[in-house]
N, C-alpha and C. Protein backbone atom coordinates (compact mmCIF):
# COMPACT_ATOMS: atom_id res chain seq x y z
N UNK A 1 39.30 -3.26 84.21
CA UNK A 1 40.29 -4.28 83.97
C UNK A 1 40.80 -4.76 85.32
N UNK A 2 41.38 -6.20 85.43
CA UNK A 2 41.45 -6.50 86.73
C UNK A 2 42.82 -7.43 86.36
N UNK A 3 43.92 -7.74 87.57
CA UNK A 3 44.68 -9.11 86.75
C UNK A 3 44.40 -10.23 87.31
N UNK A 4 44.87 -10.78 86.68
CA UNK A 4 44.85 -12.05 86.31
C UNK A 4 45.70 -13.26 87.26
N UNK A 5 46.01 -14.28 86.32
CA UNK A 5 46.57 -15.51 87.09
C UNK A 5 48.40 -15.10 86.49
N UNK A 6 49.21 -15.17 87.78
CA UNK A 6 50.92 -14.68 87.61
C UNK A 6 51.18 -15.85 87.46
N UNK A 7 51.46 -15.11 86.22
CA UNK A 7 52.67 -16.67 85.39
C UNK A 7 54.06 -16.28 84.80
N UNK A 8 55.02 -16.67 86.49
CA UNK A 8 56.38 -16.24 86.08
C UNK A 8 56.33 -14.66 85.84
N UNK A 9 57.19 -14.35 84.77
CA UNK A 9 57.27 -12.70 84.69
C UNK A 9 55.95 -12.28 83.81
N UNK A 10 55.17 -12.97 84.07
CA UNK A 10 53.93 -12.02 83.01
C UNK A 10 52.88 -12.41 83.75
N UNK A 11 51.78 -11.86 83.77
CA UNK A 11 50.73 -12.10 84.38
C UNK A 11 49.31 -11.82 83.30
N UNK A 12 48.56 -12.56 83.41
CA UNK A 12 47.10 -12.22 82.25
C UNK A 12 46.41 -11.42 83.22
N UNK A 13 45.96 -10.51 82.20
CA UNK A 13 45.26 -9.62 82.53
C UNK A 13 43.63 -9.73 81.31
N UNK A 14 42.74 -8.91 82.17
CA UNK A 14 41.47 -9.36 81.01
C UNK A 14 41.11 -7.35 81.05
N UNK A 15 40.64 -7.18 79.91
CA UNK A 15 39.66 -5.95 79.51
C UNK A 15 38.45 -6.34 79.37
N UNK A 16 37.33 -5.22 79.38
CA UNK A 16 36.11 -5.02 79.59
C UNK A 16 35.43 -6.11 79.23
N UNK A 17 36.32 -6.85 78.23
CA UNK A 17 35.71 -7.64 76.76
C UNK A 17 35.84 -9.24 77.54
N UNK A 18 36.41 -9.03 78.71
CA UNK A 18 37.26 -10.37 78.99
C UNK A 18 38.04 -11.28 77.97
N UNK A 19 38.68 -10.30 77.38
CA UNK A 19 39.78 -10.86 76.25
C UNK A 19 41.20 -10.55 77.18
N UNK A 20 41.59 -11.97 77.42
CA UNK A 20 42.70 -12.13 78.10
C UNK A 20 43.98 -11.71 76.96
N UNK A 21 44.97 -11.05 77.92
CA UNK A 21 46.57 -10.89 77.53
C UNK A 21 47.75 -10.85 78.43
N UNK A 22 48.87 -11.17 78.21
CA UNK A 22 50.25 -10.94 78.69
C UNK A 22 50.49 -9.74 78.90
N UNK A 23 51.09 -9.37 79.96
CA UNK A 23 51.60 -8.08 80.61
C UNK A 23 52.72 -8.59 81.23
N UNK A 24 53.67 -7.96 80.67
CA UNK A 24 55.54 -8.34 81.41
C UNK A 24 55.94 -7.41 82.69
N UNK A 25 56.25 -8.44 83.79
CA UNK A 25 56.49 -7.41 84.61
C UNK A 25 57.89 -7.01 84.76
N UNK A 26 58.44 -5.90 85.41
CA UNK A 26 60.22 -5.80 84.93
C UNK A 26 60.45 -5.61 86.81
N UNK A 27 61.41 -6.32 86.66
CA UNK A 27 61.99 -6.34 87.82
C UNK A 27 63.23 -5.51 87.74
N UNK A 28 63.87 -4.90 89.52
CA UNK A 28 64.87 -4.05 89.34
C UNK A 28 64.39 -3.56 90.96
N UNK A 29 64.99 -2.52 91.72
CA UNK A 29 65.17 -2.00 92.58
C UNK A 29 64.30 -0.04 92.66
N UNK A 30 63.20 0.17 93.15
CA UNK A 30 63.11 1.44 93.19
C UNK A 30 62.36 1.67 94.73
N UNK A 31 61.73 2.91 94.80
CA UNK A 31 61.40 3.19 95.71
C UNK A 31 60.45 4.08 95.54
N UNK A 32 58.66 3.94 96.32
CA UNK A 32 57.61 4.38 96.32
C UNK A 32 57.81 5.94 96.58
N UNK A 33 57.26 6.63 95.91
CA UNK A 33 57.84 8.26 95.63
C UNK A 33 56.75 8.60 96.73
N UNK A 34 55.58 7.98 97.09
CA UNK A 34 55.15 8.53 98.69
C UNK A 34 55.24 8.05 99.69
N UNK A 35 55.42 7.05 99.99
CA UNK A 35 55.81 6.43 100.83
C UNK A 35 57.51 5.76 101.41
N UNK A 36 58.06 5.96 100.84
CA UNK A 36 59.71 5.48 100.60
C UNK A 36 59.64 3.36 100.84
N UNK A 37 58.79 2.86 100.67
CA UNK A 37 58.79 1.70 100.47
C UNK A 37 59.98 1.13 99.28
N UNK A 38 60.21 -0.11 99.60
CA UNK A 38 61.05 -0.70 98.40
C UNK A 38 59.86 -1.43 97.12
N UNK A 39 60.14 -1.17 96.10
CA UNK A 39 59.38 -1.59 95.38
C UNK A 39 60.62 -2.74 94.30
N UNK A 40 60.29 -3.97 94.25
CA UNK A 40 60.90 -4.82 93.14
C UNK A 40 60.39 -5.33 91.65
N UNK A 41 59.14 -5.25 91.86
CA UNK A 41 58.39 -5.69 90.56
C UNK A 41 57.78 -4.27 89.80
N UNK A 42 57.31 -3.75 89.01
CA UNK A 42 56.29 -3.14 88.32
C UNK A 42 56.01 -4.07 86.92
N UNK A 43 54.40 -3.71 86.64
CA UNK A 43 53.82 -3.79 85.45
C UNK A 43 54.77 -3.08 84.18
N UNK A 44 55.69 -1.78 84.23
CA UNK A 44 56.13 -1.41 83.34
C UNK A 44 57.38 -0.73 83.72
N UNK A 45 58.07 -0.49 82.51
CA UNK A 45 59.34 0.01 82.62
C UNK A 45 59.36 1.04 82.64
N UNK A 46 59.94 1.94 84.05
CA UNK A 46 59.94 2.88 84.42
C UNK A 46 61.02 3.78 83.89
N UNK A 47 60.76 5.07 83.51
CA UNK A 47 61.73 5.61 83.08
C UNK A 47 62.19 7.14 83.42
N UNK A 48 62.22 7.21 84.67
CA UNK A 48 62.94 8.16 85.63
C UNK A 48 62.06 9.42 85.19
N UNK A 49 61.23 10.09 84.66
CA UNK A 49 60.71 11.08 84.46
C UNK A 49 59.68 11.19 85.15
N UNK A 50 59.29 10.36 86.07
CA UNK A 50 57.67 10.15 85.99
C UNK A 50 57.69 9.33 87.93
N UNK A 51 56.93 9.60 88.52
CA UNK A 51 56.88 9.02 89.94
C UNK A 51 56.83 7.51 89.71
N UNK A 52 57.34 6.99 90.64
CA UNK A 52 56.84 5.43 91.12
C UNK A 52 56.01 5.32 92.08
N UNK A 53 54.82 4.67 92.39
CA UNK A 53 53.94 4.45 93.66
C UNK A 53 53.90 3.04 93.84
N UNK A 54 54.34 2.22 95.08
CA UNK A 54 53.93 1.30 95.18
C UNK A 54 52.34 0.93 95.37
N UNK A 55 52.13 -0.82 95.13
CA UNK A 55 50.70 -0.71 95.02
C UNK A 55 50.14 -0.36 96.13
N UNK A 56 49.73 -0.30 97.44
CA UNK A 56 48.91 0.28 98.66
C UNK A 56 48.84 1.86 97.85
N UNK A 57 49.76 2.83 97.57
CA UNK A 57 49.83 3.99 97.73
C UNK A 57 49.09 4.31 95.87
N UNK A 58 49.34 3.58 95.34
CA UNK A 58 48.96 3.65 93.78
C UNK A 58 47.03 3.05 93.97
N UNK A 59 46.73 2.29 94.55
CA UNK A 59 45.21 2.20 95.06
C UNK A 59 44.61 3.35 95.78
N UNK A 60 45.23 3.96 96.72
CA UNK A 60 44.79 5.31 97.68
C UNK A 60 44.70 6.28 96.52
N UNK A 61 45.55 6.48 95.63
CA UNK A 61 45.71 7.80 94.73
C UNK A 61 44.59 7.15 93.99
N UNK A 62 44.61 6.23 93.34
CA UNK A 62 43.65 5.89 92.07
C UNK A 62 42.18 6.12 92.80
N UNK A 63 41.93 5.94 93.92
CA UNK A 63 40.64 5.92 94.60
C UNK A 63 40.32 7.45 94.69
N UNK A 64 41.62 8.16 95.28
CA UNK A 64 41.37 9.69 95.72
C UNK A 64 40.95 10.22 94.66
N UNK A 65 41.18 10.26 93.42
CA UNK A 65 41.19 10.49 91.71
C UNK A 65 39.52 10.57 91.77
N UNK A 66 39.17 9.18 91.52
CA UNK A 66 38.09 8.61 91.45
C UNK A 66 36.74 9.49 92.69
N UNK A 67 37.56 9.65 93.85
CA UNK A 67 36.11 10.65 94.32
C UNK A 67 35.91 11.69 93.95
N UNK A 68 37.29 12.06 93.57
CA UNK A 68 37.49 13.79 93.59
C UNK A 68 36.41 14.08 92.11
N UNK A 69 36.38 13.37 91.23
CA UNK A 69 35.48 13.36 90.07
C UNK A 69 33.69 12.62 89.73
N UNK A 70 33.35 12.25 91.22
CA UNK A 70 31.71 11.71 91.40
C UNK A 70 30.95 13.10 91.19
């Protein structure tokens, strides 16, 4: 899955199928749990249980993931 064209607070996104959809992004104030970056936008509503990664640091992890399992 890859996104799409940002339109305002939502952005299209397509699956495997290239069946396009809306994804809301939520705005608000946090901060990248590895990096201490400011983060203003996410794809989803975060709800304090769970890390935040901004995107640079959320690509490095998703990649590190991804070798650690070839």
């Amino acid at each position: 899955m890859f996104q799409g064209l940002t339109q305002g607070h939502t952005f299209v996104a397509f699956d495997d199928d290239n069946r396009g959809y809306e994804r809301k992004w939520y705005e608000g104030e946090w901060t990248c749990s590895q990096c201490g970056a400011k983060i203003t936008k996410l794809p989803f509503q975060p709800t304090g249980d769970r890390p935040v990664y901004c995107q640079d640091c959320h690509r490095q992890r998703r990649e590190s993931f991804r070798r650690n399992f070839r």
